[in-house]
C-alpha atoms as a PDB file:
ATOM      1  CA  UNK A   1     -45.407 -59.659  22.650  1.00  0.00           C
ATOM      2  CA  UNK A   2     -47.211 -57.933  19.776  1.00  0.00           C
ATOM      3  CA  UNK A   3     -47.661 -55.220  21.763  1.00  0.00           C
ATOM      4  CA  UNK A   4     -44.019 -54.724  22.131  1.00  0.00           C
ATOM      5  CA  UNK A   5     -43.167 -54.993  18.674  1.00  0.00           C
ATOM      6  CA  UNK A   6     -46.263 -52.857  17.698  1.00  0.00           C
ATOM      7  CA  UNK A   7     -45.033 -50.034  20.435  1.00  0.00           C
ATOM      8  CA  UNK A   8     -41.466 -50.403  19.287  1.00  0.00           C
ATOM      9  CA  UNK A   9     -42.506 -50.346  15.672  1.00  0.00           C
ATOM     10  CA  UNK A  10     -44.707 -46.915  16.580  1.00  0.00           C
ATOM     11  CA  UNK A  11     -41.552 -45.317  18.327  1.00  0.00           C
ATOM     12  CA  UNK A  12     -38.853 -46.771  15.685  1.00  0.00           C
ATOM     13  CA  UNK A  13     -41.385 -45.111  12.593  1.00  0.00           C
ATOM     14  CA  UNK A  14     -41.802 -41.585  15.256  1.00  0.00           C
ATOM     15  CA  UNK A  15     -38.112 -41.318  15.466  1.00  0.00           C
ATOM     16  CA  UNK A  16     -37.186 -41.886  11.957  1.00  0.00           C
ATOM     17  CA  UNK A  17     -39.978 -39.151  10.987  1.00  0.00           C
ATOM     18  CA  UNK A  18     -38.512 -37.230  13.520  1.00  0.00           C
ATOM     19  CA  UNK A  19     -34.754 -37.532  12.158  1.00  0.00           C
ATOM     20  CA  UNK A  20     -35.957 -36.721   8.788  1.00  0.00           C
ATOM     21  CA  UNK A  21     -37.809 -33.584   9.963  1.00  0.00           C
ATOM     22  CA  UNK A  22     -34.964 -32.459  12.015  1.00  0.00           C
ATOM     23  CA  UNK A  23     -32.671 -32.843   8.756  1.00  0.00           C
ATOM     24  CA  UNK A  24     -35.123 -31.376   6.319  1.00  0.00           C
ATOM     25  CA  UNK A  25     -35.743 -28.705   8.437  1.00  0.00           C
ATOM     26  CA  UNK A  26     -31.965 -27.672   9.052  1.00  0.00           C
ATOM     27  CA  UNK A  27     -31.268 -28.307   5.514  1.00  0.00           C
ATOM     28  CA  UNK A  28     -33.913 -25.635   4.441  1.00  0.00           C
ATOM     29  CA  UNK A  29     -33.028 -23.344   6.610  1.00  0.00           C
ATOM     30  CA  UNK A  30     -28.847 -23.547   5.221  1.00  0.00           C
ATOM     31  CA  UNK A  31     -30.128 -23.999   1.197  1.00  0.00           C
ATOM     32  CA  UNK A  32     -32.521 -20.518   2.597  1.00  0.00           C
ATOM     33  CA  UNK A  33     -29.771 -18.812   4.225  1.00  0.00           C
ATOM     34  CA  UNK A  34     -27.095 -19.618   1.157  1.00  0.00           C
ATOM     35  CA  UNK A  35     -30.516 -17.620  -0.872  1.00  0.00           C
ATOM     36  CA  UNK A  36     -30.561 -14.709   1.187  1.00  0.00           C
ATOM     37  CA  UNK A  37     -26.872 -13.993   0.864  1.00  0.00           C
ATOM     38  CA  UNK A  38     -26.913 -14.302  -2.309  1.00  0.00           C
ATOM     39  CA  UNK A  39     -29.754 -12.047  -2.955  1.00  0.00           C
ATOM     40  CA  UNK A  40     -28.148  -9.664  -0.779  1.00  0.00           C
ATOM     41  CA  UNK A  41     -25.019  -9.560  -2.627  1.00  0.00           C
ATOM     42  CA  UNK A  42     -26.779  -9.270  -5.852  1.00  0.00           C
ATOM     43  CA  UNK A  43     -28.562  -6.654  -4.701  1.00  0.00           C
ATOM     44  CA  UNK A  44     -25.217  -4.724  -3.934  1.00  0.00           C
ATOM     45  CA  UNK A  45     -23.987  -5.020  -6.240  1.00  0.00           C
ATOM     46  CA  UNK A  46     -26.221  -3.687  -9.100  1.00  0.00           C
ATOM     47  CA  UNK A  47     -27.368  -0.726  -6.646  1.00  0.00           C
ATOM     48  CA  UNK A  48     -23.748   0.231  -6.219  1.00  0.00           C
ATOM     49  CA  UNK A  49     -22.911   3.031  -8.156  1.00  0.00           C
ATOM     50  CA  UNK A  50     -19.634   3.144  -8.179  1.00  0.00           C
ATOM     51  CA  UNK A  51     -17.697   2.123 -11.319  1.00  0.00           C
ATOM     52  CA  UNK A  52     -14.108   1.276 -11.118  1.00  0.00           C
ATOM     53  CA  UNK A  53     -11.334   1.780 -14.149  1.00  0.00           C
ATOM     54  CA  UNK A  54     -13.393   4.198 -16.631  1.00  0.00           C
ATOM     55  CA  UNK A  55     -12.751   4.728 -19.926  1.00  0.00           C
ATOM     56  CA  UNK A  56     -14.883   6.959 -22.646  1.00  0.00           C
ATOM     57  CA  UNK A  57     -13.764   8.652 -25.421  1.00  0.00           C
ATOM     58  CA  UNK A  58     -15.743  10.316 -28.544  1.00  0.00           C
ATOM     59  CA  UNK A  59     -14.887  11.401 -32.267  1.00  0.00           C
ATOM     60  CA  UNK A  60     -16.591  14.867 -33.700  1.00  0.00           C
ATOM     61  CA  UNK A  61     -16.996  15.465 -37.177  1.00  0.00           C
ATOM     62  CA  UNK A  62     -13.624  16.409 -37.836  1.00  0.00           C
ATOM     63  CA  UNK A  63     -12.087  13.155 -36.818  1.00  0.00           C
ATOM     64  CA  UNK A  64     -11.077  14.910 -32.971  1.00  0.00           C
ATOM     65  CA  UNK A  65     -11.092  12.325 -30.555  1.00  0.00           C
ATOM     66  CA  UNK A  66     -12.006  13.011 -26.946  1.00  0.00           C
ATOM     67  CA  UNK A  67     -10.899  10.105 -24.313  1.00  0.00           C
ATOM     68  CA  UNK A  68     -11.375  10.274 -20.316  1.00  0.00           C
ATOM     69  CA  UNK A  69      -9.553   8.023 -17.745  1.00  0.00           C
ATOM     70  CA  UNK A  70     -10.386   7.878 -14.339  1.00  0.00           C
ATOM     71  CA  UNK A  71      -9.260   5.018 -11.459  1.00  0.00           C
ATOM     72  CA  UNK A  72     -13.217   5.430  -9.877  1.00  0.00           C
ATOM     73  CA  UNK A  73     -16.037   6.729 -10.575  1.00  0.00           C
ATOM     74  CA  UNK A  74     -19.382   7.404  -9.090  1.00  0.00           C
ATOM     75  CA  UNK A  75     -22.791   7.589 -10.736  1.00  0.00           C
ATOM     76  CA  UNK A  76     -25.350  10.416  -9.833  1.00  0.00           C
ATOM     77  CA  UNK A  77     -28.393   8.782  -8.167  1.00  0.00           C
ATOM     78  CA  UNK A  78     -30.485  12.460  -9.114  1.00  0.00           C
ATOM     79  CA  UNK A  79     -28.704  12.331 -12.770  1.00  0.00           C
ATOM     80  CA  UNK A  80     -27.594   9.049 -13.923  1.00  0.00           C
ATOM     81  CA  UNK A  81     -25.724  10.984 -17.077  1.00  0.00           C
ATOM     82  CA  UNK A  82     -23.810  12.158 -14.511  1.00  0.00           C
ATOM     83  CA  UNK A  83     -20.334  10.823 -13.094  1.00  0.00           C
ATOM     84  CA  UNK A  84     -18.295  11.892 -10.560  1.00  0.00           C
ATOM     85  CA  UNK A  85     -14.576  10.800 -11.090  1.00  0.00           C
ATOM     86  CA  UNK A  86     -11.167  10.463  -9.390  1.00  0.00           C
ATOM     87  CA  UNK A  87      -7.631   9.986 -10.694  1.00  0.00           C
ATOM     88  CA  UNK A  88      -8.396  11.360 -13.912  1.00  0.00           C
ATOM     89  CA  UNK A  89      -6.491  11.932 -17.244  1.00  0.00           C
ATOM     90  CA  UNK A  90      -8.246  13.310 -20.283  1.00  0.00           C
ATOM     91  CA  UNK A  91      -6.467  13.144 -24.070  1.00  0.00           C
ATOM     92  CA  UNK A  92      -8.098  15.807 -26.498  1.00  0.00           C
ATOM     93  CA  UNK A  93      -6.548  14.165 -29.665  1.00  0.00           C
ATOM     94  CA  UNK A  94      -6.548  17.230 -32.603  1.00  0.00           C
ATOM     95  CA  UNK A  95      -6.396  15.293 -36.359  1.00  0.00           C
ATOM     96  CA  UNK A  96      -6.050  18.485 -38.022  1.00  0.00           C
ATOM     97  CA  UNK A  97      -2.615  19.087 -36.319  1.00  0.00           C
ATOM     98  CA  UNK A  98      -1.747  16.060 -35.095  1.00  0.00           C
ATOM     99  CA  UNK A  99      -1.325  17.558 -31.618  1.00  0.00           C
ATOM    100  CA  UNK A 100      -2.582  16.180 -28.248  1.00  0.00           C
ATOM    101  CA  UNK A 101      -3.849  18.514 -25.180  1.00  0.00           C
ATOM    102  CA  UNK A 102      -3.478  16.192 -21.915  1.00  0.00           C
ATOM    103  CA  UNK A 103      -5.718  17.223 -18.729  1.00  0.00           C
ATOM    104  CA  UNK A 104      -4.892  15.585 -15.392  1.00  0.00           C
ATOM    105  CA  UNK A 105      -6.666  16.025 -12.119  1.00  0.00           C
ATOM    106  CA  UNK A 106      -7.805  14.897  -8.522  1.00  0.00           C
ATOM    107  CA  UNK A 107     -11.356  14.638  -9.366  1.00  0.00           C
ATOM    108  CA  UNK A 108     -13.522  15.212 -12.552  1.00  0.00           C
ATOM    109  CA  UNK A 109     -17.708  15.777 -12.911  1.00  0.00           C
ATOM    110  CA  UNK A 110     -18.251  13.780 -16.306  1.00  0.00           C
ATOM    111  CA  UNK A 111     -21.653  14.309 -18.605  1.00  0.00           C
ATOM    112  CA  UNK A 112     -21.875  11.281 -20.699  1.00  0.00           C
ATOM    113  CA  UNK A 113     -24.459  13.045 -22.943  1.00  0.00           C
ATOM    114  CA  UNK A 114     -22.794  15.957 -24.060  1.00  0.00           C
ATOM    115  CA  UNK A 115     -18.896  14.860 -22.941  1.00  0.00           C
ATOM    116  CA  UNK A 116     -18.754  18.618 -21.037  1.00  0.00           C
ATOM    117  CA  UNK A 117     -16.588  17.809 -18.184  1.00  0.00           C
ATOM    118  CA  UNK A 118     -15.227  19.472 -15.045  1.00  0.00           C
ATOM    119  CA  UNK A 119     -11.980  19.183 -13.663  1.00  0.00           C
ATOM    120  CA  UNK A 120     -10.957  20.010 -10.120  1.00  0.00           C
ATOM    121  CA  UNK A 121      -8.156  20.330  -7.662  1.00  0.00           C
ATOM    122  CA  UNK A 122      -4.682  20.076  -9.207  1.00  0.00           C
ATOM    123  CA  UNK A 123      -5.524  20.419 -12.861  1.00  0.00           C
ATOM    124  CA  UNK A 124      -2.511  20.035 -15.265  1.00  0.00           C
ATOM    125  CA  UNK A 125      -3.221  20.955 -19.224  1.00  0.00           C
ATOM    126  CA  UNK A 126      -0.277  20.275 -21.388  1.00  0.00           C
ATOM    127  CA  UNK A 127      -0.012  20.871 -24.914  1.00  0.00           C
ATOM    128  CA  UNK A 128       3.155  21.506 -27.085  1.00  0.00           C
ATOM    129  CA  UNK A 129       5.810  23.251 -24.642  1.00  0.00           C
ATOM    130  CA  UNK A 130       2.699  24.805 -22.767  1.00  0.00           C
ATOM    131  CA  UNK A 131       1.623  23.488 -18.924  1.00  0.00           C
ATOM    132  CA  UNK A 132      -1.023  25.369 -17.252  1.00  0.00           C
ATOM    133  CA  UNK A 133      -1.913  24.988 -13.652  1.00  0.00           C
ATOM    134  CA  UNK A 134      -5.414  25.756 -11.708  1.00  0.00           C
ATOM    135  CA  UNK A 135      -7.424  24.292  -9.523  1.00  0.00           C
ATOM    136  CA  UNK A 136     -10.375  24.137 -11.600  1.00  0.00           C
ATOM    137  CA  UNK A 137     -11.173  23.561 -15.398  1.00  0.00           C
ATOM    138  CA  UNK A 138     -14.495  23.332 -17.551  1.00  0.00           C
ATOM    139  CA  UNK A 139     -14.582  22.107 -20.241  1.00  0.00           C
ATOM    140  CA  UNK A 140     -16.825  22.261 -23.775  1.00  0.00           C
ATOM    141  CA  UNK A 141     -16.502  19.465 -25.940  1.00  0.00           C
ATOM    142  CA  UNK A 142     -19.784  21.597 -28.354  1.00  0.00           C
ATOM    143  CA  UNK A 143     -17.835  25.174 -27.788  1.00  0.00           C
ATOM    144  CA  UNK A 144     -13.830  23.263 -27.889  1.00  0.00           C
ATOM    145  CA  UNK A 145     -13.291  25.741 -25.373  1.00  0.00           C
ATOM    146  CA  UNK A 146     -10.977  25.004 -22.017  1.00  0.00           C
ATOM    147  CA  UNK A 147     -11.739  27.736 -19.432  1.00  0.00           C
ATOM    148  CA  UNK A 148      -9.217  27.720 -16.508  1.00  0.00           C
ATOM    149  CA  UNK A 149      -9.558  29.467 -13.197  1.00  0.00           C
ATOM    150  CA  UNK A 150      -8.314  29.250  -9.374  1.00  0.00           C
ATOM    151  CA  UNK A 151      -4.815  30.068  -8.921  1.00  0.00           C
ATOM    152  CA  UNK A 152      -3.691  29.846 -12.769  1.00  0.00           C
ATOM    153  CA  UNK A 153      -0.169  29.905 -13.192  1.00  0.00           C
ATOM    154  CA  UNK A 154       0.645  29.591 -17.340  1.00  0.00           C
ATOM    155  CA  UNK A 155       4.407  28.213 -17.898  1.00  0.00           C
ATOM    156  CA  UNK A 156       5.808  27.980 -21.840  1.00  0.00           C
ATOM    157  CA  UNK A 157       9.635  28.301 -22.585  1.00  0.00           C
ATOM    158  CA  UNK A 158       9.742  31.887 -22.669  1.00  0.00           C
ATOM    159  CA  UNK A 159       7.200  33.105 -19.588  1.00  0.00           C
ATOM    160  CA  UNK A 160       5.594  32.444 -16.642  1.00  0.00           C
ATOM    161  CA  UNK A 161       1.741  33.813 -15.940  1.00  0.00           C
ATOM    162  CA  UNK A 162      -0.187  34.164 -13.491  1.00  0.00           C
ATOM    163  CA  UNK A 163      -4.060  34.728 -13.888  1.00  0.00           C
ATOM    164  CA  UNK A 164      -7.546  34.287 -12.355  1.00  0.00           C
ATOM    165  CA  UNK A 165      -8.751  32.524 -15.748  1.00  0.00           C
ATOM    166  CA  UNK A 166      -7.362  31.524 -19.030  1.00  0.00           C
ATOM    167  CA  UNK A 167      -9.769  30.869 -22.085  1.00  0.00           C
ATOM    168  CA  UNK A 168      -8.122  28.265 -24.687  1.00  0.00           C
ATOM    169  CA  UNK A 169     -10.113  27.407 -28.150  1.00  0.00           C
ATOM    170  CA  UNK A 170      -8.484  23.647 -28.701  1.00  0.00           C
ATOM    171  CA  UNK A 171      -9.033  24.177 -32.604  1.00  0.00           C
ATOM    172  CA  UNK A 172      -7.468  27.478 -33.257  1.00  0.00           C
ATOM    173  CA  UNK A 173      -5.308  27.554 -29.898  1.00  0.00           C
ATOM    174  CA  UNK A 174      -6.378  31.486 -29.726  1.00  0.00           C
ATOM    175  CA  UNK A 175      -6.073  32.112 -25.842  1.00  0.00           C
ATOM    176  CA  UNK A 176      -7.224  34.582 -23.370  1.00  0.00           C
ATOM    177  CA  UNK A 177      -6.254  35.394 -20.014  1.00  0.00           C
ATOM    178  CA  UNK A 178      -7.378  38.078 -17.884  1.00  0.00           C
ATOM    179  CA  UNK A 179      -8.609  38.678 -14.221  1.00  0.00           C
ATOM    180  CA  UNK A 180     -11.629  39.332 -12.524  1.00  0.00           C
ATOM    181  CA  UNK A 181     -11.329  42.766 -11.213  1.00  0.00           C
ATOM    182  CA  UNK A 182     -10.402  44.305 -14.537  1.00  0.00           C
ATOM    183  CA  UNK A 183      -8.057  46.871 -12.479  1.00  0.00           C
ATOM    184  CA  UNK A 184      -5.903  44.187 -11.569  1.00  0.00           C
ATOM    185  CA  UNK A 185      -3.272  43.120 -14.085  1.00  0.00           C
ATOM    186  CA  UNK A 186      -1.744  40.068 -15.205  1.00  0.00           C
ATOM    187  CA  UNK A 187       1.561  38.759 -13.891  1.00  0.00           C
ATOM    188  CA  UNK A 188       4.079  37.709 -16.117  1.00  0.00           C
ATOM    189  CA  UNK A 189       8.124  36.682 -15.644  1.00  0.00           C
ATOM    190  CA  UNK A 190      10.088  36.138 -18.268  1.00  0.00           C
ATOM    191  CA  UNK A 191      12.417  32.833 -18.289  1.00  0.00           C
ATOM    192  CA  UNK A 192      15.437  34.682 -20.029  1.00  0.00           C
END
């Protein structure tokens, strides 16, 4: 009889170390699991490099403000001052004036050091009763210089142009347009 209750005692104790291995060991491997994902996710997330709803703007010296809006934008792995943009609208507030130049575009190249910033595929510039259409625009917060070129077509209340570039100074407003070939000539209807 002690026998028995010795064996039984033996294979009670084996199966109860048993249960609790069995438990411990699937618990682990969930509370691991639950550490992994995590991690993973974490480490999405922070190498991501996309940004979403962007917003910078910058004042020079003269009180000029300089905001960009974009819906998305991606960071340059090679240059991290860098940003590649979509959706974006750009506000070049003048103090001196109190007049606003408004850029809109498909996609933008954004340098966060400098502000100099490229605007691509169906690039609107307003200002006063102006619009200008290209397909690309650079611009120089430094120089306050817009250059526009690709398919320019300039539109104010009195004429319509249509250019390979147009040169706009966003202090003084002094503008140039000309072509490429300098033997071709600039087009220009009048609205009247």
């Amino acid at each position: 009889m002690k026998y028995l209750n010795f064996r039984s005692l033996t294979i009670s104790i084996v199966i109860l170390i048993s249960i609790v291995l069995i438990y411990y060991n699937n618990f682990q491997k969930k509370k691991t699991n639950q550490i992994l994902n995590l991690e993973s996710k974490e480490n999405n997330s922070t190498n991501s490099n996309i940004i979403k709803d962007i917003k910078y703007s910058s004042k020079d010296l003269k009180g000029n403000e300089y905001i960009i809006i974009a819906n998305e934008g991606e960071i340059d792995l090679d240059n991290t001052d860098i940003i590649f943009l979509k959706d974006v609208k750009a506000f070049i507030k003048l103090t001196k004036k109190n007049e606003t130049i408004r850029i809109i575009s498909d996609f933008g190249k954004y340098n966060t050091i400098n502000f100099d910033t490229i605007f691509s595929r169906n690039v609107n510039v307003e200002y006063l009763d102006n619009l200008i259409v290209g397909d690309y625009l650079d611009f120089s917060k430094d120089k306050n210089l817009l250059i526009i070129t690709k398919n320019v077509v300039y539109t104010n209340s009195s004429n319509v142009l249509k250019a390979d570039v147009i040169e706009l100074d966003t202090i003084t407003k002094n503008t140039k347009i000309f072509m490429h070939n300098t033997k071709a000539k600039v087009k220009i209807e009048s609205q009247n």
